[in-house]
Protein backbone atom coordinates (compact mmCIF):
# COMPACT_ATOMS: atom_id res chain seq x y z
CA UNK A 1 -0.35 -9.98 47.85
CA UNK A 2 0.30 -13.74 48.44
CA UNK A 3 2.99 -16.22 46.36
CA UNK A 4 -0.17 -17.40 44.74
CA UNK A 5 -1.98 -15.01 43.88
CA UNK A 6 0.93 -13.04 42.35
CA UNK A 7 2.08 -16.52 40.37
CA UNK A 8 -1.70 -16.35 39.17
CA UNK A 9 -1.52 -12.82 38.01
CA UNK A 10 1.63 -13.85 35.99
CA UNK A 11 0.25 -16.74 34.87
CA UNK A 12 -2.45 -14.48 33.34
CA UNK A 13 -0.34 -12.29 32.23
CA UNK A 14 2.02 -14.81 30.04
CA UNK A 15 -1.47 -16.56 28.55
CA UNK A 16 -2.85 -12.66 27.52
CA UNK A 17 0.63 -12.14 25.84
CA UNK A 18 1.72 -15.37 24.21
CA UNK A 19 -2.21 -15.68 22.77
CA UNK A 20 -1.88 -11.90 21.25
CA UNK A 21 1.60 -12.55 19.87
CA UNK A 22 0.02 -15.59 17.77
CA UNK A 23 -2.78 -14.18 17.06
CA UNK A 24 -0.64 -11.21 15.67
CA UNK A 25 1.56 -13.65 13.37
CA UNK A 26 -1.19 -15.57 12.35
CA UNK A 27 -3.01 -12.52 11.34
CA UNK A 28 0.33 -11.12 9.01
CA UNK A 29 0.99 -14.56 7.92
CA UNK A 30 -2.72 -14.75 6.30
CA UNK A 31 -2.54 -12.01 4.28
CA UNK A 32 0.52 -13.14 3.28
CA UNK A 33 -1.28 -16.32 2.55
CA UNK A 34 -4.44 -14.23 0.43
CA UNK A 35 -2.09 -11.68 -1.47
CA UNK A 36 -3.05 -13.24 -4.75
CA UNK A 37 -6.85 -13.51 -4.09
CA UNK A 38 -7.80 -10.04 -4.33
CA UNK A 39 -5.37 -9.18 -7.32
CA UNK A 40 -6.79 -12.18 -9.19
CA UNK A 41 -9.11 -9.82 -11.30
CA UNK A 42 -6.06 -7.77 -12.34
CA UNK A 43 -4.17 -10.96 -13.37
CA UNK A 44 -7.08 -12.02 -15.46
CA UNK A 45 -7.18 -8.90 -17.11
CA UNK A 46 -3.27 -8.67 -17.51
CA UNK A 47 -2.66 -12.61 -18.79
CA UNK A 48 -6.43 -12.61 -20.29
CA UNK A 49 -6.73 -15.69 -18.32
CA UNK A 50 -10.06 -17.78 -18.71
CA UNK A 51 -11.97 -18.73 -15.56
CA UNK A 52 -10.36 -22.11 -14.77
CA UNK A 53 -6.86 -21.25 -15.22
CA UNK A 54 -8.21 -18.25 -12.35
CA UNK A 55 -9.62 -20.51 -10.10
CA UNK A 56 -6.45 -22.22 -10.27
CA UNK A 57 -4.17 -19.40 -9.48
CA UNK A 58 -6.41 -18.01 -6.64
CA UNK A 59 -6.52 -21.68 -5.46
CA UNK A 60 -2.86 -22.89 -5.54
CA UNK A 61 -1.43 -21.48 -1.79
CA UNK A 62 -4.70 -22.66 -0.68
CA UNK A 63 -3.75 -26.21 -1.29
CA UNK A 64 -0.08 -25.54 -0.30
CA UNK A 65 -1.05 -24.36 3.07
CA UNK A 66 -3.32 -26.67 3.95
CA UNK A 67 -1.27 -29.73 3.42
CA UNK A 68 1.69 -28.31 5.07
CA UNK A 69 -0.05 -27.60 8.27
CA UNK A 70 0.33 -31.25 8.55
CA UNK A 71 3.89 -31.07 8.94
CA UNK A 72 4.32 -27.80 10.93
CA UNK A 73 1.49 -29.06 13.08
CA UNK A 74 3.94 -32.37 14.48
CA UNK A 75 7.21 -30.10 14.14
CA UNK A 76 5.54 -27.54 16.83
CA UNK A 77 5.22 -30.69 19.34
CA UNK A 78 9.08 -30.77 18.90
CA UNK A 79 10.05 -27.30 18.41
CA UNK A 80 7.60 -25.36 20.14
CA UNK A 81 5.58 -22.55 19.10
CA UNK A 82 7.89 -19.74 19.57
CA UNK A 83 10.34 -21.19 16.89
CA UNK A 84 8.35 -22.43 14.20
CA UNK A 85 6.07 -18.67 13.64
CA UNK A 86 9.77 -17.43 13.63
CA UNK A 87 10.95 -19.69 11.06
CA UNK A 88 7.89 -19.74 9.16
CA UNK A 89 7.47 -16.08 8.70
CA UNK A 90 11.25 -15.53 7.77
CA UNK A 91 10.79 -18.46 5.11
CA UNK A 92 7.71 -15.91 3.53
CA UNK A 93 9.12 -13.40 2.95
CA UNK A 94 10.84 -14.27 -0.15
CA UNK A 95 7.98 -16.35 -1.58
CA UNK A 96 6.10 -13.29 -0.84
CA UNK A 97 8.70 -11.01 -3.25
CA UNK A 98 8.99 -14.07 -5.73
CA UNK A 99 4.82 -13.17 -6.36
CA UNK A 100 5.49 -9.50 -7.21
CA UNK A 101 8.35 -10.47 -9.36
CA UNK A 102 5.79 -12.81 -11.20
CA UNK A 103 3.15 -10.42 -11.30
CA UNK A 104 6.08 -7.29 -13.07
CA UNK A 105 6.96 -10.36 -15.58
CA UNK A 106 3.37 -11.24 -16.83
CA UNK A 107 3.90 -14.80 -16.55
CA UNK A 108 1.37 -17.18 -15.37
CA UNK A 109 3.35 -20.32 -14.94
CA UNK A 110 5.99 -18.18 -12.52
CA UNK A 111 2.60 -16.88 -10.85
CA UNK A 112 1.64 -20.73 -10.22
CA UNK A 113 4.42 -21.56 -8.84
CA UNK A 114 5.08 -18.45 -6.44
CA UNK A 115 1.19 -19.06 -5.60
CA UNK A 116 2.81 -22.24 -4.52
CA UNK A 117 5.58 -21.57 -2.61
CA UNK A 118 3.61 -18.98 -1.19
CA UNK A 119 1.34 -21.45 0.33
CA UNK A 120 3.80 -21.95 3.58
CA UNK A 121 2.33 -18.69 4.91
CA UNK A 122 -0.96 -20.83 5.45
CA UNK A 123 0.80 -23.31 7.34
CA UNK A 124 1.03 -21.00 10.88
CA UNK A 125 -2.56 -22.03 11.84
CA UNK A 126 -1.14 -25.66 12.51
CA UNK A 127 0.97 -23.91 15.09
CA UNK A 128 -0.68 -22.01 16.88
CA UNK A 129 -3.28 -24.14 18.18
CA UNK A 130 -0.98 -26.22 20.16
CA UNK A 131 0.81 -23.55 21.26
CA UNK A 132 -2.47 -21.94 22.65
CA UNK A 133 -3.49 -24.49 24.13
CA UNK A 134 -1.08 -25.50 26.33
CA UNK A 135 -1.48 -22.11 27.78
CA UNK A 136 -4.94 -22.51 28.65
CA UNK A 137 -6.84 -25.02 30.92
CA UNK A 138 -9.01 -27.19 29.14
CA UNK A 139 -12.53 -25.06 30.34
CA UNK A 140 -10.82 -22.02 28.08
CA UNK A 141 -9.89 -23.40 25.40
CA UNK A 142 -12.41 -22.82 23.26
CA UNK A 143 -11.83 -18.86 24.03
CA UNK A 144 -8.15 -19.37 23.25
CA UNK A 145 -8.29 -20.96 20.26
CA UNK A 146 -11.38 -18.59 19.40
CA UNK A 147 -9.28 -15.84 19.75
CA UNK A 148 -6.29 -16.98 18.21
CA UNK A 149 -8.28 -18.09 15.11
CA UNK A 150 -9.43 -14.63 14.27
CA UNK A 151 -5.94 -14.06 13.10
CA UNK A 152 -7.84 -15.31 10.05
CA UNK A 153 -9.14 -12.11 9.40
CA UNK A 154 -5.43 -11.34 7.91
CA UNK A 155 -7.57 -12.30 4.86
CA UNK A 156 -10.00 -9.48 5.27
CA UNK A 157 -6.93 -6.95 5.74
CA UNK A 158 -5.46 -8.24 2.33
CA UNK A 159 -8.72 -7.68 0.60
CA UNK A 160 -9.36 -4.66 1.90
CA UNK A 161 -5.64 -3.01 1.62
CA UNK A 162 -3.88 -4.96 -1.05
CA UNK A 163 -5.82 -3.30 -3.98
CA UNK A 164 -5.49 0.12 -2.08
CA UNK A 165 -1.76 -0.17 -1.34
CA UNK A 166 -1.16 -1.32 -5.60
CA UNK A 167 -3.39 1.70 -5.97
CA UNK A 168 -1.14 3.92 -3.78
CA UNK A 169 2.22 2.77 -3.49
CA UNK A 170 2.44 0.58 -6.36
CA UNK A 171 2.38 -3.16 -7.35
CA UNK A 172 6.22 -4.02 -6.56
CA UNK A 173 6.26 -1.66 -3.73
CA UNK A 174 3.11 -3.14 -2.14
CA UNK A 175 4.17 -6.98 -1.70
CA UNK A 176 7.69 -5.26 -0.14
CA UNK A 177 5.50 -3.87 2.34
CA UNK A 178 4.08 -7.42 3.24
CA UNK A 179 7.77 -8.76 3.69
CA UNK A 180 8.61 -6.12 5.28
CA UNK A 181 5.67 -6.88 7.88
CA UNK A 182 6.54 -10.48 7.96
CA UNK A 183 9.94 -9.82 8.91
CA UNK A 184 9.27 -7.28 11.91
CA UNK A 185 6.41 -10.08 13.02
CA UNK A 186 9.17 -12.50 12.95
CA UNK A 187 11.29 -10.30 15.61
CA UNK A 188 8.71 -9.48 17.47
CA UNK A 189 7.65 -13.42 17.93
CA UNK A 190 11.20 -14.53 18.43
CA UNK A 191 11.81 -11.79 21.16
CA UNK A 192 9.02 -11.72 23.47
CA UNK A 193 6.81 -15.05 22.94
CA UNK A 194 7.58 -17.97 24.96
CA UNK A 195 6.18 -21.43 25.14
CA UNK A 196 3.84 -22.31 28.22
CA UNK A 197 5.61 -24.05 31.27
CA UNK A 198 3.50 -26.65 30.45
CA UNK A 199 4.74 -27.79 27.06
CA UNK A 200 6.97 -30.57 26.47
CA UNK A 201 9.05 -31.57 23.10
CA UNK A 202 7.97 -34.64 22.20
CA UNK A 203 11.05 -36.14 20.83
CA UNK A 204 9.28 -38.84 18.72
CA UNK A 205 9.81 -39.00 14.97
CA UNK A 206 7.08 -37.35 12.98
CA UNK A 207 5.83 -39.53 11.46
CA UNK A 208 4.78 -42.44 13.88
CA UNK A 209 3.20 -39.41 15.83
CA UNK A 210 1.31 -38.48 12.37
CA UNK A 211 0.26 -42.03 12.01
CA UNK A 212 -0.83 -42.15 15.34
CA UNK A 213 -3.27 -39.08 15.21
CA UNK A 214 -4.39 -40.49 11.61
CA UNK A 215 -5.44 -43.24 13.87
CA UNK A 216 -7.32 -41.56 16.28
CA UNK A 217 -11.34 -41.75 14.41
CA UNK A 218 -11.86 -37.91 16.08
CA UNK A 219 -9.41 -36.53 13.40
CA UNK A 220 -10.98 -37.86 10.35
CA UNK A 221 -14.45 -36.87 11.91
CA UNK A 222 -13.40 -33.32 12.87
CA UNK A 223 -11.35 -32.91 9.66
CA UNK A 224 -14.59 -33.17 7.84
CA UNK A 225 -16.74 -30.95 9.68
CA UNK A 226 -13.92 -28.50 9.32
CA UNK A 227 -13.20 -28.78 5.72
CA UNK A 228 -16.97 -27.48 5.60
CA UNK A 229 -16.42 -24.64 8.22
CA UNK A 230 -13.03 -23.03 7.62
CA UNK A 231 -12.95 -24.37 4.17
CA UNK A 232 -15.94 -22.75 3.31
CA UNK A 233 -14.48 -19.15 4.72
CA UNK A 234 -11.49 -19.81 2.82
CA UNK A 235 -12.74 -20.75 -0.57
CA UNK A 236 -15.86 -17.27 0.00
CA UNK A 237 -12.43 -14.94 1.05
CA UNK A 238 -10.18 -16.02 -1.61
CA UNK A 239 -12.78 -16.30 -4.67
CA UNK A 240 -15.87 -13.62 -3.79
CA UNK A 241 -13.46 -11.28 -5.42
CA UNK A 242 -14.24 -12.87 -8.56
CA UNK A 243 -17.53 -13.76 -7.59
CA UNK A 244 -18.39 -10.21 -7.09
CA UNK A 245 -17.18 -8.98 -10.26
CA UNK A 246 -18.80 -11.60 -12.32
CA UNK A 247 -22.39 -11.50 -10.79
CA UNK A 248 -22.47 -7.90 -9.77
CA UNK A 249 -19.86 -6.35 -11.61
CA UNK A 250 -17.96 -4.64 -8.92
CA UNK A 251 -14.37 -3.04 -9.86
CA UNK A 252 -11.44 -4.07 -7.51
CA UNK A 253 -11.45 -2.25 -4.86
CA UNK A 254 -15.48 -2.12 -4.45
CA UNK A 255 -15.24 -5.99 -4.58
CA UNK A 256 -12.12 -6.21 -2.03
CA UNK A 257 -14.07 -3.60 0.64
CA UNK A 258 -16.86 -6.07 0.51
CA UNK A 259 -14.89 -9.44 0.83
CA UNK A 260 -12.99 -7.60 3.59
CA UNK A 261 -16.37 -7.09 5.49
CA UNK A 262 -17.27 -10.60 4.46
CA UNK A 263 -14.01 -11.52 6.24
CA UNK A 264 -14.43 -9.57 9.81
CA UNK A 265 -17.82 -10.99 10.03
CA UNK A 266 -16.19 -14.43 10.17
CA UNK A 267 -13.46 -13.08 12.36
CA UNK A 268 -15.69 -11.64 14.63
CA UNK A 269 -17.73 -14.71 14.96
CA UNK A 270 -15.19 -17.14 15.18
CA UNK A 271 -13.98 -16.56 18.84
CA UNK A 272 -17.76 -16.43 19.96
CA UNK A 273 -17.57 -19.93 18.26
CA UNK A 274 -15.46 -21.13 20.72
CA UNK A 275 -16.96 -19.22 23.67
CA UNK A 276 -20.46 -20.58 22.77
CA UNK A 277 -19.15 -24.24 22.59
CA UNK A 278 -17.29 -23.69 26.26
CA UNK A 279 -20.88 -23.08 27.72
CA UNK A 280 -22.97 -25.42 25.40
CA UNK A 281 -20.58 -28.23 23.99
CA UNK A 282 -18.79 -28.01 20.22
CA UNK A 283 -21.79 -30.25 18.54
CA UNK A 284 -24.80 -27.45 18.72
CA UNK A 285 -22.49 -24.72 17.74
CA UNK A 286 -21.69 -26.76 14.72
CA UNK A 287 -24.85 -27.46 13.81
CA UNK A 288 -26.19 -24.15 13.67
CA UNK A 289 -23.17 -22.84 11.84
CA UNK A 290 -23.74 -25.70 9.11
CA UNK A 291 -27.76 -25.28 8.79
CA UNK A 292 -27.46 -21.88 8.37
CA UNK A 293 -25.09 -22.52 5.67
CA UNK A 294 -27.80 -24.67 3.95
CA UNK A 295 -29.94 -22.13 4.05
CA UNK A 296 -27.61 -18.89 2.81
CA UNK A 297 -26.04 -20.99 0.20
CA UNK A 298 -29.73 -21.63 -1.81
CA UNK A 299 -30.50 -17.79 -0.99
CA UNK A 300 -27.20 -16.59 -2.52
CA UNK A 301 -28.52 -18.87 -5.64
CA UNK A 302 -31.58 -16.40 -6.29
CA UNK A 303 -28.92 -13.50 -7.04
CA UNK A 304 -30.03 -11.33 -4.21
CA UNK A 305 -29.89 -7.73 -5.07
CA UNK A 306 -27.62 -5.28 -3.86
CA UNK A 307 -26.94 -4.07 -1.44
CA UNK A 308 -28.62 -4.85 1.58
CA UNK A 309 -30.78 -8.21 0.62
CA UNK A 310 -27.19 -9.74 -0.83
CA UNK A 311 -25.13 -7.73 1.78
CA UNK A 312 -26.86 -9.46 5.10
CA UNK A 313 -26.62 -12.85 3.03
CA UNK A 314 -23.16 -12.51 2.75
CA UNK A 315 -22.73 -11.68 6.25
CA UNK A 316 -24.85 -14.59 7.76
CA UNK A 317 -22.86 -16.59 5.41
CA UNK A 318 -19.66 -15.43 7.01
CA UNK A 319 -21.03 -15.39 11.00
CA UNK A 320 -22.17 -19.47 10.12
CA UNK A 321 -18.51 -20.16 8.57
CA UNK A 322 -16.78 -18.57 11.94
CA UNK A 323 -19.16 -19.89 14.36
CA UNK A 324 -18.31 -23.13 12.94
CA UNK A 325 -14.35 -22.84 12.86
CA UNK A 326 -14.74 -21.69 16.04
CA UNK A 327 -16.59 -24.61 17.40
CA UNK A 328 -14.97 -27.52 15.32
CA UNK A 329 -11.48 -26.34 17.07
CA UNK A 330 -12.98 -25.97 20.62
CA UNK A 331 -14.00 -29.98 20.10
CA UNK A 332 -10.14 -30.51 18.88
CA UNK A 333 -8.91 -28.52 21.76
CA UNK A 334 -11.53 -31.07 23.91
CA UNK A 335 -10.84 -34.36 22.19
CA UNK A 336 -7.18 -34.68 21.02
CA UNK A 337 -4.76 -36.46 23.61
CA UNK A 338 -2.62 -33.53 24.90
CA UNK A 339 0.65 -35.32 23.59
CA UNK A 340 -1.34 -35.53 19.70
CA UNK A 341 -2.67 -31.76 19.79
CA UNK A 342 0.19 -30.75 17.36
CA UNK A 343 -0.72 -33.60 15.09
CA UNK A 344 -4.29 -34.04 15.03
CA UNK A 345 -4.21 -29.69 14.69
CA UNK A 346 -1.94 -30.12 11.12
CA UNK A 347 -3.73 -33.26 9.88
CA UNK A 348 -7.51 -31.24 10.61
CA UNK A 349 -6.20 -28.05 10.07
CA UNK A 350 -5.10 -29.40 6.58
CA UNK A 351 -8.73 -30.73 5.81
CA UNK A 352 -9.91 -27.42 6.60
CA UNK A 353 -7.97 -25.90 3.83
CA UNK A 354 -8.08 -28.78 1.28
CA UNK A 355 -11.69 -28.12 1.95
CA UNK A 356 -11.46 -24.10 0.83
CA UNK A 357 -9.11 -25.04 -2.35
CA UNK A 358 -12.15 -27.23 -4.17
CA UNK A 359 -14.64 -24.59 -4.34
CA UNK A 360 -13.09 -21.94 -6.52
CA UNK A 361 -12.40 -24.69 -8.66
CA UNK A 362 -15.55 -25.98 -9.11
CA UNK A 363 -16.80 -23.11 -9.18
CA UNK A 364 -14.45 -21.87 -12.19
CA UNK A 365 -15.82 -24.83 -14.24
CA UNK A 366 -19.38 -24.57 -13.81
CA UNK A 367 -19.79 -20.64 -14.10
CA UNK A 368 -21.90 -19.98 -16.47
CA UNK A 369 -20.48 -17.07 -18.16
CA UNK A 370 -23.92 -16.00 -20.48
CA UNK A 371 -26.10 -15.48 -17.40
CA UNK A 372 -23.27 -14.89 -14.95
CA UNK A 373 -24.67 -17.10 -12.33
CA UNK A 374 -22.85 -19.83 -9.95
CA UNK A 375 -25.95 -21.66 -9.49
CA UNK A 376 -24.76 -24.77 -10.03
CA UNK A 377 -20.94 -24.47 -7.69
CA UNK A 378 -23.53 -22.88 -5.04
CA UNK A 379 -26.28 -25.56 -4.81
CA UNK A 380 -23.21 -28.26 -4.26
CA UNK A 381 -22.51 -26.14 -1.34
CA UNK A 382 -25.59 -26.38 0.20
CA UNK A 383 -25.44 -30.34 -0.24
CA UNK A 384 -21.92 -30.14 1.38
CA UNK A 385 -23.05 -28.35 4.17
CA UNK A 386 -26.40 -30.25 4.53
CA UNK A 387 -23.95 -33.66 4.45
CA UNK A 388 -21.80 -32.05 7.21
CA UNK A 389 -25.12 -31.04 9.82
CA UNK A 390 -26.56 -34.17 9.86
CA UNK A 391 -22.92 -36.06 10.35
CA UNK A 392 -22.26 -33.27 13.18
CA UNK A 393 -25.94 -34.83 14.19
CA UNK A 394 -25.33 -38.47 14.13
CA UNK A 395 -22.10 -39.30 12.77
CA UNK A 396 -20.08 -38.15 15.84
CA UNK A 397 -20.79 -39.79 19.73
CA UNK A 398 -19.59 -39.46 23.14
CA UNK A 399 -17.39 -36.91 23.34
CA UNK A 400 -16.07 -34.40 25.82
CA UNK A 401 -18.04 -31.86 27.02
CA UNK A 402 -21.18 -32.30 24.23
């Protein structure tokens, strides 16, 4: 075996271990992030909450996480990867125990504000795509961020398991479990991750280097197109709970199963997001993933029945939303300067969440409880997504492998 081809095989090696490690805290931080999405019906029923002040609740880390990422995204180009999932995972766990305490204690405003707080758990997205990427040669990138971004399907394990582990082990017990995963995640990350040979702190102060990716036109553009990708997956994962109860009248756990499902769908498609824009650039992937939106949102408006007509709606719905996280990133990964990745990650990663926290809300206030339809929070999805197709289409020019 030659000195290079061994260095290669490390090389390899490192990338294959680093990208499951992140992919691995992203995934524990995420359900971390969702653990008050699928209890929301239980709150409702506990605090007789109407459906705004539900939206709310379900919506509140949402909000938290995605402006944070702005932050955490700049600190990673100073601290590195390796550091910051530490930190940030340690720095859960007692948000995460401050939710169940809420939850024993009935009160909504202590909810709100643990809902908040919680919302760091969200921010770990905005690190690991730097951290990825300087891993990876440009021509992967799209597979290493795909890959790394189905760490969002954390959300599908926390509405599949968080209703069954209240239902087994108990409501207190169950968020102790989380922290308890949090903090082993944490030890893991701290003692075998390392940052790629390739990274370098940047030593500048935060925020000329945020001002300077707010500068850059490819942030605002891609921030859009992914506040109508990954902000559409968020705001479906963290309110179809409640969407499945209230049009199809589906107890907790029959509702979590599906919004799990819903979730690995997403997962699943997102790395093929990236793969697919490798091969045939960011922009067709993007477009596809937003038409088909267009189209699934008006179907979903017609109450499809159950299971299979609304079950394969669901599903297309989620396969369009990852396709389209998949690709938007892939064209970050492309586009940023390599010395702005960090920053242009939090400040799109952050419109990408901002983008999931408006739709529960809107759809809270325009349910219409007497015929139990969302027609109206639905059909301004569609526009949404039609808006963000044709500005995929003509609104963005010239960029890297298109």
């Amino acid at each position: 075996m030659t000195t290079d081809t061994a260095a290669t095989r490390a090389t390899t090696g490192s990338q294959s271990i680093n990208l499951t490690l992140a992919t691995l805290a992203f995934t524990i931080s995420f359900w971390a992030w969702n653990l008050i999405g699928p209890l929301g019906v239980v709150y409702t029923d506990q605090l007789d909450l109407s459906a705004s002040q539900k939206s709310i609740l379900v919506a509140i880390p949402v909000l938290v996480g995605s402006l944070g990422r702005i932050l955490t995204g700049a600190l990673t180009d100073r601290f590195g990867g390796r550091l910051m999932f530490t930190v940030l995972l340690v720095v859960t766990i007692p948000f995460v125990l401050l939710v169940a305490a809420a939850g024993r204690l009935a009160s909504y405003p202590l909810l709100l504000v643990a809902g908040f707080l919680l919302g760091v758990a969200g921010t770990t997205f905005a690190v690991g795509i730097p951290f990825v990427n300087a891993w990876y040669d440009k021509s992967r990138r799209g597979f290493a961020t795909g890959v790394f971004g189905a760490g969002m399907g954390g959300t599908a394990l926390s509405a599949f398991f968080t209703p069954r582990f209240v239902s087994w082990f108990g409501y207190v017990a169950t968020h102790v479990v989380i922290a308890v995963a949090l903090a082993a995640t944490a030890a893991v990350c701290w003692m075998f991750m390392r940052d790629s040979p390739r990274w370098v702190p940047s030593h500048d102060s935060v925020v000329p280097k945020l001002a300077a990716a707010a500068k850059l036109p490819i942030t605002w553009q891609l921030g859009f197109l992914y506040a109508a990708t990954f902000g559409g997956f968020v705001a479906f994962s963290t309110y179809l709970p409640t969407y499945l109860k209230d049009v199809y009248d589906f107890d907790l756990q029959a509702a979590g199963t599906r919004t799990a499902g819903f979730a690995i769908a997403a997962v699943l498609a997102r790395p093929l997001g990236g793969i697919l824009s490798d091969r045939f650039g960011p922009r067709i992937i993007t477009v596809i993933s937003c038409g088909g939106a267009v189209v699934l949102a008006a179907w979903m408006i017609t109450t499809p029945p159950v299971e299979i007509p609304a079950g394969i709606d669901f599903v297309l719905m989620a396969i369009c939303m990852g396709l389209g996280s998949g690709s938007v990133f892939s064209w970050v990964a492309q586009a940023a300067p390599a010395e702005r990745v960090g920053s242009v990650t939090g400040i799109v990663g952050a419109a990408g969440g901002v983008g999931g926290f408006f739709p529960p809300l809107v759809m809270g206030a325009t349910y219409d409880a007497a015929t139990h339809s969302y027609t109206t929070g639905l059909a301004l999805l569609a526009v949404f997504a039609a808006g963000a197709m044709v500005f995929t289409i003509f609104g963005i020019r010239g960029r890297p492998a298109d």
